[in-house]
N, C-alpha and C. Protein backbone atom coordinates (compact mmCIF):
# COMPACT_ATOMS: atom_id res chain seq x y z
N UNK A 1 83.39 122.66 106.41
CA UNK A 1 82.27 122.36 105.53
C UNK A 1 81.39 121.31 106.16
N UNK A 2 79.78 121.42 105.61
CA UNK A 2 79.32 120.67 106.29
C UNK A 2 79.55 119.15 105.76
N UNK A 3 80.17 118.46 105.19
CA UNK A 3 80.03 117.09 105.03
C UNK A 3 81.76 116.80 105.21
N UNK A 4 82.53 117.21 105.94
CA UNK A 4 83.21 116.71 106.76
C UNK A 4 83.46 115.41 107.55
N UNK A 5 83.64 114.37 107.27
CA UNK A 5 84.06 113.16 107.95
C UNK A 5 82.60 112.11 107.58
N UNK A 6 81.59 112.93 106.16
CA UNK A 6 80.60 112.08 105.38
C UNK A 6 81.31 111.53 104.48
N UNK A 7 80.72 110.44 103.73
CA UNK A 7 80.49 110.19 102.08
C UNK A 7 79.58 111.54 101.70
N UNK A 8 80.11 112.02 100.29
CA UNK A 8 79.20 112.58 99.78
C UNK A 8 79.06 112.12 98.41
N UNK A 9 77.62 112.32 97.66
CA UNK A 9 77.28 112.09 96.27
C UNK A 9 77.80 113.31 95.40
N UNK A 10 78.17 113.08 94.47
CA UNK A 10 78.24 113.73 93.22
C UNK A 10 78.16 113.29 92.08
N UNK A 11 77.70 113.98 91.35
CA UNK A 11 77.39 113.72 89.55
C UNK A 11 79.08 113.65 89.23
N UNK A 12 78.86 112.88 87.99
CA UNK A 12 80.86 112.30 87.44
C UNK A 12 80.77 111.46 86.05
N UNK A 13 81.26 112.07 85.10
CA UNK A 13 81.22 111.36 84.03
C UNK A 13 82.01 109.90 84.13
N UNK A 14 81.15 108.85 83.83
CA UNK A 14 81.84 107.72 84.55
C UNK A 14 82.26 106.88 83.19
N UNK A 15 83.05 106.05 82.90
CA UNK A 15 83.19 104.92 81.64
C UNK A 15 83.34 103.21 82.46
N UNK A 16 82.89 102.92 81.67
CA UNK A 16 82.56 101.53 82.56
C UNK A 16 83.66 100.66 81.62
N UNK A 17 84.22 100.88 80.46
CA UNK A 17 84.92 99.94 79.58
C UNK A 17 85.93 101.07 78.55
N UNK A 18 87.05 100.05 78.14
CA UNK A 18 87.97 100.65 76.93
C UNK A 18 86.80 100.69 75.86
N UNK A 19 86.98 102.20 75.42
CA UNK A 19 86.44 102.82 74.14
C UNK A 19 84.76 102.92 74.19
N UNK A 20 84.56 102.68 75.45
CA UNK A 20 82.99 103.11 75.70
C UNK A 20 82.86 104.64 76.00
N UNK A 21 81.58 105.21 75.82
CA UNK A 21 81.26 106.54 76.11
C UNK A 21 80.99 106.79 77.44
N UNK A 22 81.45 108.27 77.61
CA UNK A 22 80.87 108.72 79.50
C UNK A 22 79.72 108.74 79.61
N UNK A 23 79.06 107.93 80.82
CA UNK A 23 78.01 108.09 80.88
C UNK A 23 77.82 109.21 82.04
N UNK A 24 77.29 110.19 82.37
CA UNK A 24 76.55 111.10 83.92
C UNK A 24 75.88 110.13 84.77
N UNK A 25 76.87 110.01 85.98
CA UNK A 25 76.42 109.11 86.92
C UNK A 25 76.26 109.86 88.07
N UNK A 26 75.37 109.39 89.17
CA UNK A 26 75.55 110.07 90.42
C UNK A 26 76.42 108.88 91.16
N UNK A 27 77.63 109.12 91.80
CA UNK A 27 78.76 108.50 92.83
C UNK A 27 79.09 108.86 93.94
N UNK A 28 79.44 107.87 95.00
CA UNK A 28 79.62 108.09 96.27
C UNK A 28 80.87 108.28 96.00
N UNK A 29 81.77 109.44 97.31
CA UNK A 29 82.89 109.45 97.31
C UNK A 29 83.05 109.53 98.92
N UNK A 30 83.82 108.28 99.18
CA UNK A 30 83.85 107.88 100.64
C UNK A 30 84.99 109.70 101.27
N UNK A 31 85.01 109.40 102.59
CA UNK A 31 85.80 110.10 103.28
C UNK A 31 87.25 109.77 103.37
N UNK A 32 88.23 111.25 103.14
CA UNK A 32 89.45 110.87 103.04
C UNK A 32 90.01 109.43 103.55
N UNK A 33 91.60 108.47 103.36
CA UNK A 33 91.74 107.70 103.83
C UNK A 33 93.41 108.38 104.79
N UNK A 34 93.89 107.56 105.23
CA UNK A 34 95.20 108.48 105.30
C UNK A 34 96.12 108.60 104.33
N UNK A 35 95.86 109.86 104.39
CA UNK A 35 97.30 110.68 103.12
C UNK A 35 96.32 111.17 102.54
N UNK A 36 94.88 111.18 102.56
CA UNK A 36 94.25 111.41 100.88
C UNK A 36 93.57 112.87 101.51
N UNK A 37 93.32 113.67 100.30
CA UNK A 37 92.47 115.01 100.51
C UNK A 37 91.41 114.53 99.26
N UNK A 38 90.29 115.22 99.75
CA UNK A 38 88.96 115.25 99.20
C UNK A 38 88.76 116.70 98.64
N UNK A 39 88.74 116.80 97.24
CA UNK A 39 88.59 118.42 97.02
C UNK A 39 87.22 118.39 95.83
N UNK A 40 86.74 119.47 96.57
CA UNK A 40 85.30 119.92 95.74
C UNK A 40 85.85 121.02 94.54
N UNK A 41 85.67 119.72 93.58
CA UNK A 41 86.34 120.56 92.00
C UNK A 41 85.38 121.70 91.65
N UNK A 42 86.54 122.77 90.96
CA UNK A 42 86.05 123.62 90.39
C UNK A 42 86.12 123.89 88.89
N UNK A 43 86.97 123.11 88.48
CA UNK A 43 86.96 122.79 86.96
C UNK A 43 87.78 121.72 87.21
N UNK A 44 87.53 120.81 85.84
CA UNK A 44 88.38 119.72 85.17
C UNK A 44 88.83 119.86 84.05
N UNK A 45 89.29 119.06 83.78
CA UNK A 45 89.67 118.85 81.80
C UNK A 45 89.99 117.22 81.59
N UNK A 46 89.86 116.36 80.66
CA UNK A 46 89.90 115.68 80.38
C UNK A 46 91.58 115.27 79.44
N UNK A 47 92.30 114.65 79.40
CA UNK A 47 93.67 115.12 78.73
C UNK A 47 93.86 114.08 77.70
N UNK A 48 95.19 114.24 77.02
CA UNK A 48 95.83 113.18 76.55
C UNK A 48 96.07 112.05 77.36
N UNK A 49 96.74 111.82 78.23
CA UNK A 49 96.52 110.53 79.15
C UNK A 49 95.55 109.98 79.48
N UNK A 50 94.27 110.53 79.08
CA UNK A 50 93.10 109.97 79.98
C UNK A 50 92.39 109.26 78.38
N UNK A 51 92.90 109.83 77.26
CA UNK A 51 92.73 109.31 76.07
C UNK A 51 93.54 107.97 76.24
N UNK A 52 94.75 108.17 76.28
CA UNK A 52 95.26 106.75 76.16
C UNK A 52 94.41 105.50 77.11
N UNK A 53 94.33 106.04 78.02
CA UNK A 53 93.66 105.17 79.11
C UNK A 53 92.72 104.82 78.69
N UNK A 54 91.30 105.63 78.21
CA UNK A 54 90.49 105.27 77.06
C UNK A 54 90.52 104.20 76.03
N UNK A 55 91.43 104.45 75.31
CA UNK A 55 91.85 103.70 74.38
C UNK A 55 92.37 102.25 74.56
N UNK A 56 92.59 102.14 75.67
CA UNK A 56 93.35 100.82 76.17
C UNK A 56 95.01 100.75 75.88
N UNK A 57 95.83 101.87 75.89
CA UNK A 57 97.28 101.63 75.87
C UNK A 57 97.53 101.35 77.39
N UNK A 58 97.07 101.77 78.45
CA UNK A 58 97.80 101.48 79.78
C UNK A 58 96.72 99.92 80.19
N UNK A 59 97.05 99.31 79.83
CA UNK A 59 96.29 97.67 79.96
C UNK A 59 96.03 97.77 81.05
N UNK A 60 96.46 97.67 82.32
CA UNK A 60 96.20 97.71 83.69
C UNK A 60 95.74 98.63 84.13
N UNK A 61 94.78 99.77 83.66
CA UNK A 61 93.91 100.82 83.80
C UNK A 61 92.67 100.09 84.76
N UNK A 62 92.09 100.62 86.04
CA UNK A 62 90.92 100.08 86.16
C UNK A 62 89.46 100.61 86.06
N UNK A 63 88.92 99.80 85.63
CA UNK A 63 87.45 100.53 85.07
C UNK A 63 86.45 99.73 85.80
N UNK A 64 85.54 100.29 86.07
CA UNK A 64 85.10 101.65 85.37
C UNK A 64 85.71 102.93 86.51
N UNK A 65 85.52 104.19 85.55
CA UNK A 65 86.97 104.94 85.90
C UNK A 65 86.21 106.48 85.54
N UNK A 66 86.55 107.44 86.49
CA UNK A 66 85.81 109.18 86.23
C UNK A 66 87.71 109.73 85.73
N UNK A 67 87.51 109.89 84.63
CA UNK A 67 88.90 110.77 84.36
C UNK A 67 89.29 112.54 84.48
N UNK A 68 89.55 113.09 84.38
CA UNK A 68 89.75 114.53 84.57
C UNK A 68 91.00 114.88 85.47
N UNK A 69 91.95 114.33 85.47
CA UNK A 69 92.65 114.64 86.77
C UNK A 69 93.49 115.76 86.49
N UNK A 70 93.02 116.86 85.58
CA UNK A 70 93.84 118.40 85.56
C UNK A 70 92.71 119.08 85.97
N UNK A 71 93.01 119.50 87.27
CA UNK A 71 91.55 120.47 87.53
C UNK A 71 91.73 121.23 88.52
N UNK A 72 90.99 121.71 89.08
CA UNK A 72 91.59 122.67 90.08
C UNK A 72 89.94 122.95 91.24
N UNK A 73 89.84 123.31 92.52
CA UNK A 73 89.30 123.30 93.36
C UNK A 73 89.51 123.64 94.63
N UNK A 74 88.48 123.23 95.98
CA UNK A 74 88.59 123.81 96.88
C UNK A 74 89.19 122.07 97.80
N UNK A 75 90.11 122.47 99.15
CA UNK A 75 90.22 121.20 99.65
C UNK A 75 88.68 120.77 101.02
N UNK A 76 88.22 120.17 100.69
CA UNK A 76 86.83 119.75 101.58
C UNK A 76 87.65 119.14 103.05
N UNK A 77 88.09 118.12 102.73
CA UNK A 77 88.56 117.61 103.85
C UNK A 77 89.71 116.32 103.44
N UNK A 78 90.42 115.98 104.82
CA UNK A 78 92.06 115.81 104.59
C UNK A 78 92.11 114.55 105.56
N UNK A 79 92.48 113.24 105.17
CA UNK A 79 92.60 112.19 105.93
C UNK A 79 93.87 112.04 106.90
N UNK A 80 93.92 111.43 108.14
CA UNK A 80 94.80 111.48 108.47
C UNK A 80 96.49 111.51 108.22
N UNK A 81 97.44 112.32 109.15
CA UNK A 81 98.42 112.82 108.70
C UNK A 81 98.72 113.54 107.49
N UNK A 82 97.53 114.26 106.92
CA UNK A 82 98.23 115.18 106.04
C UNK A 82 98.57 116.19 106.67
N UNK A 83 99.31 117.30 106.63
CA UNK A 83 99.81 118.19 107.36
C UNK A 83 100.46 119.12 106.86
N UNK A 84 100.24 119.24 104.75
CA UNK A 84 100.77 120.19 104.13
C UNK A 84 100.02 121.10 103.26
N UNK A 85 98.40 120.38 104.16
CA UNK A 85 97.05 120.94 103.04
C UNK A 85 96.17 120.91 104.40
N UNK A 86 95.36 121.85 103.80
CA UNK A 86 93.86 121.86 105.42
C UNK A 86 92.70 122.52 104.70
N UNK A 87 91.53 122.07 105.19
CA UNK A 87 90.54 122.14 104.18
C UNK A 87 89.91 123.95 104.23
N UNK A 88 89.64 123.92 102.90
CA UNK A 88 89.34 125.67 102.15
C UNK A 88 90.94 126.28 101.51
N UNK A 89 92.14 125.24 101.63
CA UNK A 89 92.97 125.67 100.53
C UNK A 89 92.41 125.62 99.37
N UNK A 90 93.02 126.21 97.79
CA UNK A 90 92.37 126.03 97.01
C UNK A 90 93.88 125.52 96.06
N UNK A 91 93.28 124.33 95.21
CA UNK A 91 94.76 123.81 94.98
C UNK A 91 93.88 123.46 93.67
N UNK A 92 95.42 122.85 92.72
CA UNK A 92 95.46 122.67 91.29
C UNK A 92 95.79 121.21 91.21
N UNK A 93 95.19 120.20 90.75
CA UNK A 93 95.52 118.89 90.86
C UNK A 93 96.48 118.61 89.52
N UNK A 94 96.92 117.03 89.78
CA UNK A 94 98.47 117.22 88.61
C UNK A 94 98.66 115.59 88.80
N UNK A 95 98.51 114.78 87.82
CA UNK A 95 98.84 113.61 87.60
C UNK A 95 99.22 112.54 88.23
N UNK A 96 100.79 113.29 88.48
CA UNK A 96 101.71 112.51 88.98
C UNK A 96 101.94 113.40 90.30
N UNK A 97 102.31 112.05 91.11
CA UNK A 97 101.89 112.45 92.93
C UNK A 97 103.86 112.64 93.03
N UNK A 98 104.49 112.91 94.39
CA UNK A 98 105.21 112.87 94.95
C UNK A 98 105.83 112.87 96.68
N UNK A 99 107.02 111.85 96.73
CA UNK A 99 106.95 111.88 98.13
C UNK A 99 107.35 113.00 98.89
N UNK A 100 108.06 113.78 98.39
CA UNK A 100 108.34 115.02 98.97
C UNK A 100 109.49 114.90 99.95
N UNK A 101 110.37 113.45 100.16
CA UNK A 101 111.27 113.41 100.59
C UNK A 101 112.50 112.98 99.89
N UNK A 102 112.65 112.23 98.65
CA UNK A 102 113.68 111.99 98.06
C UNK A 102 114.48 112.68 97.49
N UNK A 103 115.69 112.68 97.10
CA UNK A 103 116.20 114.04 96.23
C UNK A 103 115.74 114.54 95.11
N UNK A 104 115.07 113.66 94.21
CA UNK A 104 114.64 114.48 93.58
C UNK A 104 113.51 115.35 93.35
N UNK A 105 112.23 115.36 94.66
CA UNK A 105 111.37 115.78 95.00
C UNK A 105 111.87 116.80 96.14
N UNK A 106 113.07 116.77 96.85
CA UNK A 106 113.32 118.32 97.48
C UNK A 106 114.19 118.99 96.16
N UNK A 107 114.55 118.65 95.28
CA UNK A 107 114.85 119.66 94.25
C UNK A 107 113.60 120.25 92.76
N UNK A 108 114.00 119.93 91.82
CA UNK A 108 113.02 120.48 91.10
C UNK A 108 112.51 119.20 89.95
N UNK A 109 112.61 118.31 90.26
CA UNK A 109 112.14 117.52 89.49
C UNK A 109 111.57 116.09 90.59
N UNK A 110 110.25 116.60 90.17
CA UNK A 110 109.31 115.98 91.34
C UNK A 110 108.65 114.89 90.57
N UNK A 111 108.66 115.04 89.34
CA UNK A 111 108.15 113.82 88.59
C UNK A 111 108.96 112.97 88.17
N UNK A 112 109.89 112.80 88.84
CA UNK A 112 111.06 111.67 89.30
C UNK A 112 111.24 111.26 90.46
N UNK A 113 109.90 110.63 91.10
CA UNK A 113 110.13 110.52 92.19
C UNK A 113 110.61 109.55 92.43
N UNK A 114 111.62 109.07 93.69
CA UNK A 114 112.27 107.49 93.59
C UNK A 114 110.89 106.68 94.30
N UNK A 115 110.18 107.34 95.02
CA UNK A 115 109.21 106.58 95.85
C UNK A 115 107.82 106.32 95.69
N UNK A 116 107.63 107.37 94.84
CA UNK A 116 106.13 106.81 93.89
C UNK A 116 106.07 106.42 92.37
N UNK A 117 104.87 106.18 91.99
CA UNK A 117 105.11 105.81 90.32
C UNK A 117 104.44 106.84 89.93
């Protein structure tokens, strides 16, 4: 793709505070870092967690903050050492991350990971 190893702009419903409204912002989104993939969404959704976060139950939330993180898209581009994604996969994003080496991330419960939160 052409903006490969750019920042690119995009429009993003942004909240600047607990229990304030989204405002439509235009935002920079720097270039992968290592470990990180950059994916050009194709849908979002907004969830229950992103309510709480809203609301101010996770206190240490930082704002201002674009929520949606159930969504699904294309991968743009992939910061160093990733090596299990390459860009024009098309993947489903999901909350909670994993290391993919502990036991309970080579078995079936990945949202127990010992190594991430």
């Amino acid at each position: 793709m052409s903006t490969v190893g750019k920042p690119i702009q995009c429009r993003a419903a942004v909240t600047w505070a607990i229990n304030t409204p989204f405002v439509l912002e235009t935002v920079e989104v720097a270039t992968p870092k290592k470990g990180e993939v950059r994916v050009k969404m194709s849908s979002t959704g907004v969830c229950h967690s992103d309510l709480h976060i809203l609301e101010g139950v996770e206190k240490d939330y930082p704002f201002p903050s674009v929520f949606g993180h159930e969504g699904s898209g294309i991968v743009e581009s992939v910061g160093d050492g990733v090596t299990n994604i390459k860009p024009g996969d098309k993947v489903v994003l999901c909350f909670m991350s994993w290391c993919g080496e502990c036991d309970y991330c080579k078995g079936k419960k990945t949202h127990r990971c010992r190594k991430r939160r």
